[in-house]
PDB file of N, CA and C in Angstrom:
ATOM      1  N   UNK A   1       9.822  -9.731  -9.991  1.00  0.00           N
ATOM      2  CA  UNK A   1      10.179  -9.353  -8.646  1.00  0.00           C
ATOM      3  C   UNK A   1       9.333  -8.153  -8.241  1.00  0.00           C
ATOM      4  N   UNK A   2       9.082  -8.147  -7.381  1.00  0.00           N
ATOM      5  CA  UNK A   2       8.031  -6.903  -6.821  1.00  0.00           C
ATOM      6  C   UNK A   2       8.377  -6.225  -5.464  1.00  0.00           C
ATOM      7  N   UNK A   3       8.802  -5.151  -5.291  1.00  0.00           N
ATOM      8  CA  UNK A   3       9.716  -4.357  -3.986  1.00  0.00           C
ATOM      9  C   UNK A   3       8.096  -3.939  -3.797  1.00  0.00           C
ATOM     10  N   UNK A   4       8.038  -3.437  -2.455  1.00  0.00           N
ATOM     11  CA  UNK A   4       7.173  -3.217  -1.588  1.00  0.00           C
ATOM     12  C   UNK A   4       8.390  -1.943  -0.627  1.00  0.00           C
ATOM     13  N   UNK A   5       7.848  -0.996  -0.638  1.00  0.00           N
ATOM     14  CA  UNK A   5       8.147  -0.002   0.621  1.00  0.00           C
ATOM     15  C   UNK A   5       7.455   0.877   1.756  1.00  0.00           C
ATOM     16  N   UNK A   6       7.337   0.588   2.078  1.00  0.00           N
ATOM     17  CA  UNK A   6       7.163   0.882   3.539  1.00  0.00           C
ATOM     18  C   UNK A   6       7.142   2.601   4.637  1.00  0.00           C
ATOM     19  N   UNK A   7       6.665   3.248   4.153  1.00  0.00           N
ATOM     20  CA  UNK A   7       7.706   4.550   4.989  1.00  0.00           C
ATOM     21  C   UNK A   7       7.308   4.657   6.752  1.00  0.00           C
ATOM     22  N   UNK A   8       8.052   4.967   7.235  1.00  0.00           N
ATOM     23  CA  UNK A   8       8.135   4.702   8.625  1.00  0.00           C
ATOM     24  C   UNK A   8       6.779   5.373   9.465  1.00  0.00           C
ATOM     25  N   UNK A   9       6.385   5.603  10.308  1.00  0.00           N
ATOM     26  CA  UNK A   9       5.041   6.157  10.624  1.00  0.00           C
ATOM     27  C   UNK A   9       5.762   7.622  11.241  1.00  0.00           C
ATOM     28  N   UNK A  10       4.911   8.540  10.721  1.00  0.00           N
ATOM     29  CA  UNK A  10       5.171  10.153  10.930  1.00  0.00           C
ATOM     30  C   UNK A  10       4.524  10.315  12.442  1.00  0.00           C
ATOM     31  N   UNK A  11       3.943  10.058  13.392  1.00  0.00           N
ATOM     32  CA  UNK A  11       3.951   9.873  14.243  1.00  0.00           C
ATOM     33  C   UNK A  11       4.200   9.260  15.652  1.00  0.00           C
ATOM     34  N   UNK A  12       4.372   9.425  16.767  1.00  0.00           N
ATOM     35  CA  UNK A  12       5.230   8.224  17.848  1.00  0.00           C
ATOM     36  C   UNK A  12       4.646   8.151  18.870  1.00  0.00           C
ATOM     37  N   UNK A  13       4.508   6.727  19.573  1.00  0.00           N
ATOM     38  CA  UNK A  13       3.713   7.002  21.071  1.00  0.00           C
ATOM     39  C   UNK A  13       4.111   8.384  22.062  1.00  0.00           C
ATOM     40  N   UNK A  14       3.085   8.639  22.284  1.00  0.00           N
ATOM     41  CA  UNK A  14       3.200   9.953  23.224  1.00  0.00           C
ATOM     42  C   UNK A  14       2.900  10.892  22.709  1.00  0.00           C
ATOM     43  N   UNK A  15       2.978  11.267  21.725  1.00  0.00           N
ATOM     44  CA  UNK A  15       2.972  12.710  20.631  1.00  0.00           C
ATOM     45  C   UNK A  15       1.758  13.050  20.863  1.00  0.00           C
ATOM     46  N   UNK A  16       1.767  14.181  21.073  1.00  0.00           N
ATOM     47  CA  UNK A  16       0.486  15.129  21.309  1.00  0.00           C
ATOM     48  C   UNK A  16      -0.178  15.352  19.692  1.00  0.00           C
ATOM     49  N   UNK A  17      -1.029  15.068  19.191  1.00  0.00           N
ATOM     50  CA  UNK A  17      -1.438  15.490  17.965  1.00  0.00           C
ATOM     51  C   UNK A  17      -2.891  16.301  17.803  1.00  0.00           C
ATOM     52  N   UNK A  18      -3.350  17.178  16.806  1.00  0.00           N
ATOM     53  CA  UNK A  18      -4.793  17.345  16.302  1.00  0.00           C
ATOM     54  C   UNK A  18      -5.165  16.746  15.541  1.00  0.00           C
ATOM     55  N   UNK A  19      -6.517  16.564  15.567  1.00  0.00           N
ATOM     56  CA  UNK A  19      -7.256  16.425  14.425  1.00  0.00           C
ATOM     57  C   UNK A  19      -8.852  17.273  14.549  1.00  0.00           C
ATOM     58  N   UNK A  20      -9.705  16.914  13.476  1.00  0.00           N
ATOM     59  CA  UNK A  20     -10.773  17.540  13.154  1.00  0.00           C
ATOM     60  C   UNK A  20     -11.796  16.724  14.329  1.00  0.00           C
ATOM     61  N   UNK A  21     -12.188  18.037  15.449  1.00  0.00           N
ATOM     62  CA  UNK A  21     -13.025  17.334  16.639  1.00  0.00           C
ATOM     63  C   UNK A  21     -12.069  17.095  17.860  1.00  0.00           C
ATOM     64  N   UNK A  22     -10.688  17.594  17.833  1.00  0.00           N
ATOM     65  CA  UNK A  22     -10.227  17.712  19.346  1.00  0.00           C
ATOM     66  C   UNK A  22      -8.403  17.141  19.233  1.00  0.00           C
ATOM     67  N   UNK A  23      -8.227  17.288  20.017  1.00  0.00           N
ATOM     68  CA  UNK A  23      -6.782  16.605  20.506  1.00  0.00           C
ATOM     69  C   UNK A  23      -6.552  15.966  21.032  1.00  0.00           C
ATOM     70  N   UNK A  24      -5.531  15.212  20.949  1.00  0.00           N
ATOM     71  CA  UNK A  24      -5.055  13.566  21.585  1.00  0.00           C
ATOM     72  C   UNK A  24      -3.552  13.270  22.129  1.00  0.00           C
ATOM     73  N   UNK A  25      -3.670  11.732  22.329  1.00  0.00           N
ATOM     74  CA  UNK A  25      -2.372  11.587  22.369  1.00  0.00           C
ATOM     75  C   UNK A  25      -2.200   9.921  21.895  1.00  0.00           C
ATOM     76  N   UNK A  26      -1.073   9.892  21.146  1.00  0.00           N
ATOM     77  CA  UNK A  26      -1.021   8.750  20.208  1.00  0.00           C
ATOM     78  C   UNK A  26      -0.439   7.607  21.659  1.00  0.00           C
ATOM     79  N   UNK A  27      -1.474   6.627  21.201  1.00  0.00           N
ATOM     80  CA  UNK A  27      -1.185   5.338  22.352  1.00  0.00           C
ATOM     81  C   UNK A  27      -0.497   4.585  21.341  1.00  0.00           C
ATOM     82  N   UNK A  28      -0.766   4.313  20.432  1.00  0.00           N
ATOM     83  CA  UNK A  28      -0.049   2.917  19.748  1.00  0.00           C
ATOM     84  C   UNK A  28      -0.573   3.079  18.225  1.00  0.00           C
ATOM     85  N   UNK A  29       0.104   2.562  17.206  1.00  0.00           N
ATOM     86  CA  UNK A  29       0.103   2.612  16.133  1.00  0.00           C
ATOM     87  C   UNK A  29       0.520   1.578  15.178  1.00  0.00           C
ATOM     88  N   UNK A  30      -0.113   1.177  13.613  1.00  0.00           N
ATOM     89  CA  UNK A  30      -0.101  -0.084  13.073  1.00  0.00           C
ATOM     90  C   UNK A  30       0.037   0.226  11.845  1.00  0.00           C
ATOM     91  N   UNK A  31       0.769  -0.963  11.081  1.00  0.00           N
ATOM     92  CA  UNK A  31       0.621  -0.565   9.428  1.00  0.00           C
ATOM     93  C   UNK A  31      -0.668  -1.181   8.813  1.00  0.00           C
ATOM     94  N   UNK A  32      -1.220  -1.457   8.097  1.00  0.00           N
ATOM     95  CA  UNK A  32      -2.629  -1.876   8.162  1.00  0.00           C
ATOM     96  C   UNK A  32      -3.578  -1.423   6.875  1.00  0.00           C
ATOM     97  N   UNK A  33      -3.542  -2.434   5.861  1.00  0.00           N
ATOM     98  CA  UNK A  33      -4.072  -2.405   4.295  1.00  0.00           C
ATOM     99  C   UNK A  33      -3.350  -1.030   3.491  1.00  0.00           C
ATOM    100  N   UNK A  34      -1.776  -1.034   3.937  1.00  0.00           N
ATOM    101  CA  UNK A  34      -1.045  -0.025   2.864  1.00  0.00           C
ATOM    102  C   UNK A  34      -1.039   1.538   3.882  1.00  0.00           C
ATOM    103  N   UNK A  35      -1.389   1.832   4.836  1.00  0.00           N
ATOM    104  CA  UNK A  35      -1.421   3.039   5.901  1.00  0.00           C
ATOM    105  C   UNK A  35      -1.506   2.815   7.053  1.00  0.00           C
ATOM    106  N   UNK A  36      -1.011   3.546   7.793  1.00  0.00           N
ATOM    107  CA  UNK A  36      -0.086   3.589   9.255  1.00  0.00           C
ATOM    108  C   UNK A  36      -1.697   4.409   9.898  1.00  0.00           C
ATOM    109  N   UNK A  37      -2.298   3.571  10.649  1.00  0.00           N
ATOM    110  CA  UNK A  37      -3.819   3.585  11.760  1.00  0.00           C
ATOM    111  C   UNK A  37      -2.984   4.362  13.116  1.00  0.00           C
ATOM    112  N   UNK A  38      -3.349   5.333  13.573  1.00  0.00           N
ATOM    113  CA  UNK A  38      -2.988   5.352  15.223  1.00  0.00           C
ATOM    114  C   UNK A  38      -4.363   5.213  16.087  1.00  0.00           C
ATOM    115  N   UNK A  39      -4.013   4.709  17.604  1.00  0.00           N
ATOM    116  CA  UNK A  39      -4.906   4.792  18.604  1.00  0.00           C
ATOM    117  C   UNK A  39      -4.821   6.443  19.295  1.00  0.00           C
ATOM    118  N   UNK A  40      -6.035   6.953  19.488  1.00  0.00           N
ATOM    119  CA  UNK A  40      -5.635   8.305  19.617  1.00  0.00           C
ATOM    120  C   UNK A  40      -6.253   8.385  20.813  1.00  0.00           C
ATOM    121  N   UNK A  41      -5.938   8.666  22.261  1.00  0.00           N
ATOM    122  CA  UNK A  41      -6.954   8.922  23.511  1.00  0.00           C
ATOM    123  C   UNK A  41      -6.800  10.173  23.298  1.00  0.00           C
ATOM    124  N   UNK A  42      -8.058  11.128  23.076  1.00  0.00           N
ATOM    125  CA  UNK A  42      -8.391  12.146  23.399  1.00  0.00           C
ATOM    126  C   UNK A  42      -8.236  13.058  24.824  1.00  0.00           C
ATOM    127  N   UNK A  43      -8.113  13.865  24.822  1.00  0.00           N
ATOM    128  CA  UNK A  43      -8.025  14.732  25.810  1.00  0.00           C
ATOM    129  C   UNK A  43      -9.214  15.413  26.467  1.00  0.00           C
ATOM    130  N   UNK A  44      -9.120  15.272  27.823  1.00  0.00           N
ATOM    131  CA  UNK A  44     -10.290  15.706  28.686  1.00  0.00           C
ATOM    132  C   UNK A  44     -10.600  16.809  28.899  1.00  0.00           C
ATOM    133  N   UNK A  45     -11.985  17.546  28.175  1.00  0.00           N
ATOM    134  CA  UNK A  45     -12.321  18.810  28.237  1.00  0.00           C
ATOM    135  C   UNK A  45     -13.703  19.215  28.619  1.00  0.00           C
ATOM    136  N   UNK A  46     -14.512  20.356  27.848  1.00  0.00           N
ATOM    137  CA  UNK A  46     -15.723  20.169  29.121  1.00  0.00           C
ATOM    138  C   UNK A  46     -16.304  19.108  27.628  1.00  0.00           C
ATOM    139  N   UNK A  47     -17.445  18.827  28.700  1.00  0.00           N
ATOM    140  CA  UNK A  47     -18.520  17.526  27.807  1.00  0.00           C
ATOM    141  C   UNK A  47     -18.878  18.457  26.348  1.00  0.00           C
ATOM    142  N   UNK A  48     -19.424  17.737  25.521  1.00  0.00           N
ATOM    143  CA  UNK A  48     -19.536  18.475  24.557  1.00  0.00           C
ATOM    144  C   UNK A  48     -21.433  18.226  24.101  1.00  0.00           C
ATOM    145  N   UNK A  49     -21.404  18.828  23.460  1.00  0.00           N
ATOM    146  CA  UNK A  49     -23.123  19.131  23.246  1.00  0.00           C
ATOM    147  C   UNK A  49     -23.618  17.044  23.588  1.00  0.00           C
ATOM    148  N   UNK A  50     -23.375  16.493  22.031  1.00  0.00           N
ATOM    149  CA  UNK A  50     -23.403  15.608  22.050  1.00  0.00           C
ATOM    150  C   UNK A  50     -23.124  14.006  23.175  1.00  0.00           C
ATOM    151  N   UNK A  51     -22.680  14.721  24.019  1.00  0.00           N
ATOM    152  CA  UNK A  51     -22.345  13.863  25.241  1.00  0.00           C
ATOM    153  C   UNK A  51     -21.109  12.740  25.526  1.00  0.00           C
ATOM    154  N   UNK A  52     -20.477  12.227  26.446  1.00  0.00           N
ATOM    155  CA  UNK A  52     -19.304  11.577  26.229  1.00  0.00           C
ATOM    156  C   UNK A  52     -19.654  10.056  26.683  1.00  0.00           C
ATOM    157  N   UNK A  53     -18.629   9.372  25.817  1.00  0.00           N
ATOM    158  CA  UNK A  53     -18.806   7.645  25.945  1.00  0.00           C
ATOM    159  C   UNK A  53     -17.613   7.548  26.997  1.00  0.00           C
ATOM    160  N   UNK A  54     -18.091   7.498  28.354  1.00  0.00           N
ATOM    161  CA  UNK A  54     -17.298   6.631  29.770  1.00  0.00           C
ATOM    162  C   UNK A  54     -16.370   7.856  29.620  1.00  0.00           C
ATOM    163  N   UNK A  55     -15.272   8.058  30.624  1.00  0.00           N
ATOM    164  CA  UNK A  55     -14.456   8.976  30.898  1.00  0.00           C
ATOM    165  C   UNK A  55     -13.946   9.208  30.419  1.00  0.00           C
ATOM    166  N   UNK A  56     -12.989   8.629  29.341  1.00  0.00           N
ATOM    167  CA  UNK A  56     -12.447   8.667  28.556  1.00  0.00           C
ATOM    168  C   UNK A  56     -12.595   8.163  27.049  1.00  0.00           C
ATOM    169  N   UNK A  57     -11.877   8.135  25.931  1.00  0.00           N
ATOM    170  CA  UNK A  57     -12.145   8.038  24.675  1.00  0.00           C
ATOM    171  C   UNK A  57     -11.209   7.786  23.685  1.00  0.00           C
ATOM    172  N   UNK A  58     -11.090   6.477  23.216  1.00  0.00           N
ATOM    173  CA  UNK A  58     -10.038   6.185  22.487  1.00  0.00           C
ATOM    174  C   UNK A  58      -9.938   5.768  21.152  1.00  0.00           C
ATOM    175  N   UNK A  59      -9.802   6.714  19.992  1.00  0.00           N
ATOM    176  CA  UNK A  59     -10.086   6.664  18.871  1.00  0.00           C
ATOM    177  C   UNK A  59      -9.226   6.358  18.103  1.00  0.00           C
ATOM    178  N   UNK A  60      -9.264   5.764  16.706  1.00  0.00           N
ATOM    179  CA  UNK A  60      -8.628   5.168  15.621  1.00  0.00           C
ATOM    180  C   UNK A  60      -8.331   6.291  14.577  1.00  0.00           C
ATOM    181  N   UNK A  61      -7.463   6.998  13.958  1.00  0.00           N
ATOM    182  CA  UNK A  61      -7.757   7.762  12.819  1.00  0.00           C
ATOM    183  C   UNK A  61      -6.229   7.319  11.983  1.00  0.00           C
ATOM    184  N   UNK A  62      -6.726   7.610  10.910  1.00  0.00           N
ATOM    185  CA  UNK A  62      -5.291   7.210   9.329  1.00  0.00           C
ATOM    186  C   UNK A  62      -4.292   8.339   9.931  1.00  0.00           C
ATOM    187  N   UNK A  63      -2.944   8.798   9.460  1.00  0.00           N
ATOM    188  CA  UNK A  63      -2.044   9.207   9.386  1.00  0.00           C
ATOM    189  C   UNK A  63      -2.425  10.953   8.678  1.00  0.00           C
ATOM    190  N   UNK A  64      -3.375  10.025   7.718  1.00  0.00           N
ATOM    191  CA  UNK A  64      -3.790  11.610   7.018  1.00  0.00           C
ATOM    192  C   UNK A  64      -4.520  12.473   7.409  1.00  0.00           C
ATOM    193  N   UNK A  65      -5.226  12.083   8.840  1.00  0.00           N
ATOM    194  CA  UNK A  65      -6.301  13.270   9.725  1.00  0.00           C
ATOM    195  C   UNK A  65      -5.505  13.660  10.741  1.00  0.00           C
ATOM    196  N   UNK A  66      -3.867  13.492  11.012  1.00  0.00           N
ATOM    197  CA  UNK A  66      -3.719  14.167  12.375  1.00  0.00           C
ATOM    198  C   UNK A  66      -2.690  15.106  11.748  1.00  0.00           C
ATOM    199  N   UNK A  67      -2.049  16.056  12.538  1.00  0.00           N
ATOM    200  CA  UNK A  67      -1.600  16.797  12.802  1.00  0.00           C
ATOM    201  C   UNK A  67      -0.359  17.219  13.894  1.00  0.00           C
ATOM    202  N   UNK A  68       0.738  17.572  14.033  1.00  0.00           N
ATOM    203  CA  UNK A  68       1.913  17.251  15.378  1.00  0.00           C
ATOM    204  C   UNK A  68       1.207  19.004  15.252  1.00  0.00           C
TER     205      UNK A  68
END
């Protein structure tokens, strides 16, 4: 017999979070090869050296790069 558990995702749509390179806000979130993925839209600030993709920016990061 083999139990499998699960722990619930430490983050929730809406939640303002950090990570390394800016701040966001969690759109939606998945369990996904054993860890909980969020969609993260970033927050609008000035352009940055490197330049911005379309107005906005909506990034993927693990559970283990953000921050409440």
């Amino acid at each position: 017999m083999y139990l499998s558990v699960i722990h619930l995702p430490r983050f929730h749509k809406g939640q303002n979070v950090c990570f390394i390179g800016g701040e966001g806000t969690v759109q939606g979130y998945e369990f996904k090869e054993g860890a909980w993925l969020y969609q993260v839209k970033m927050e609008m600030g000035p352009e940055p050296v490197f330049g911005r993709v379309g107005y906005e920016t909506t990034i993927v990061l693990a559970e283990a790069e953000l921050k409440a």
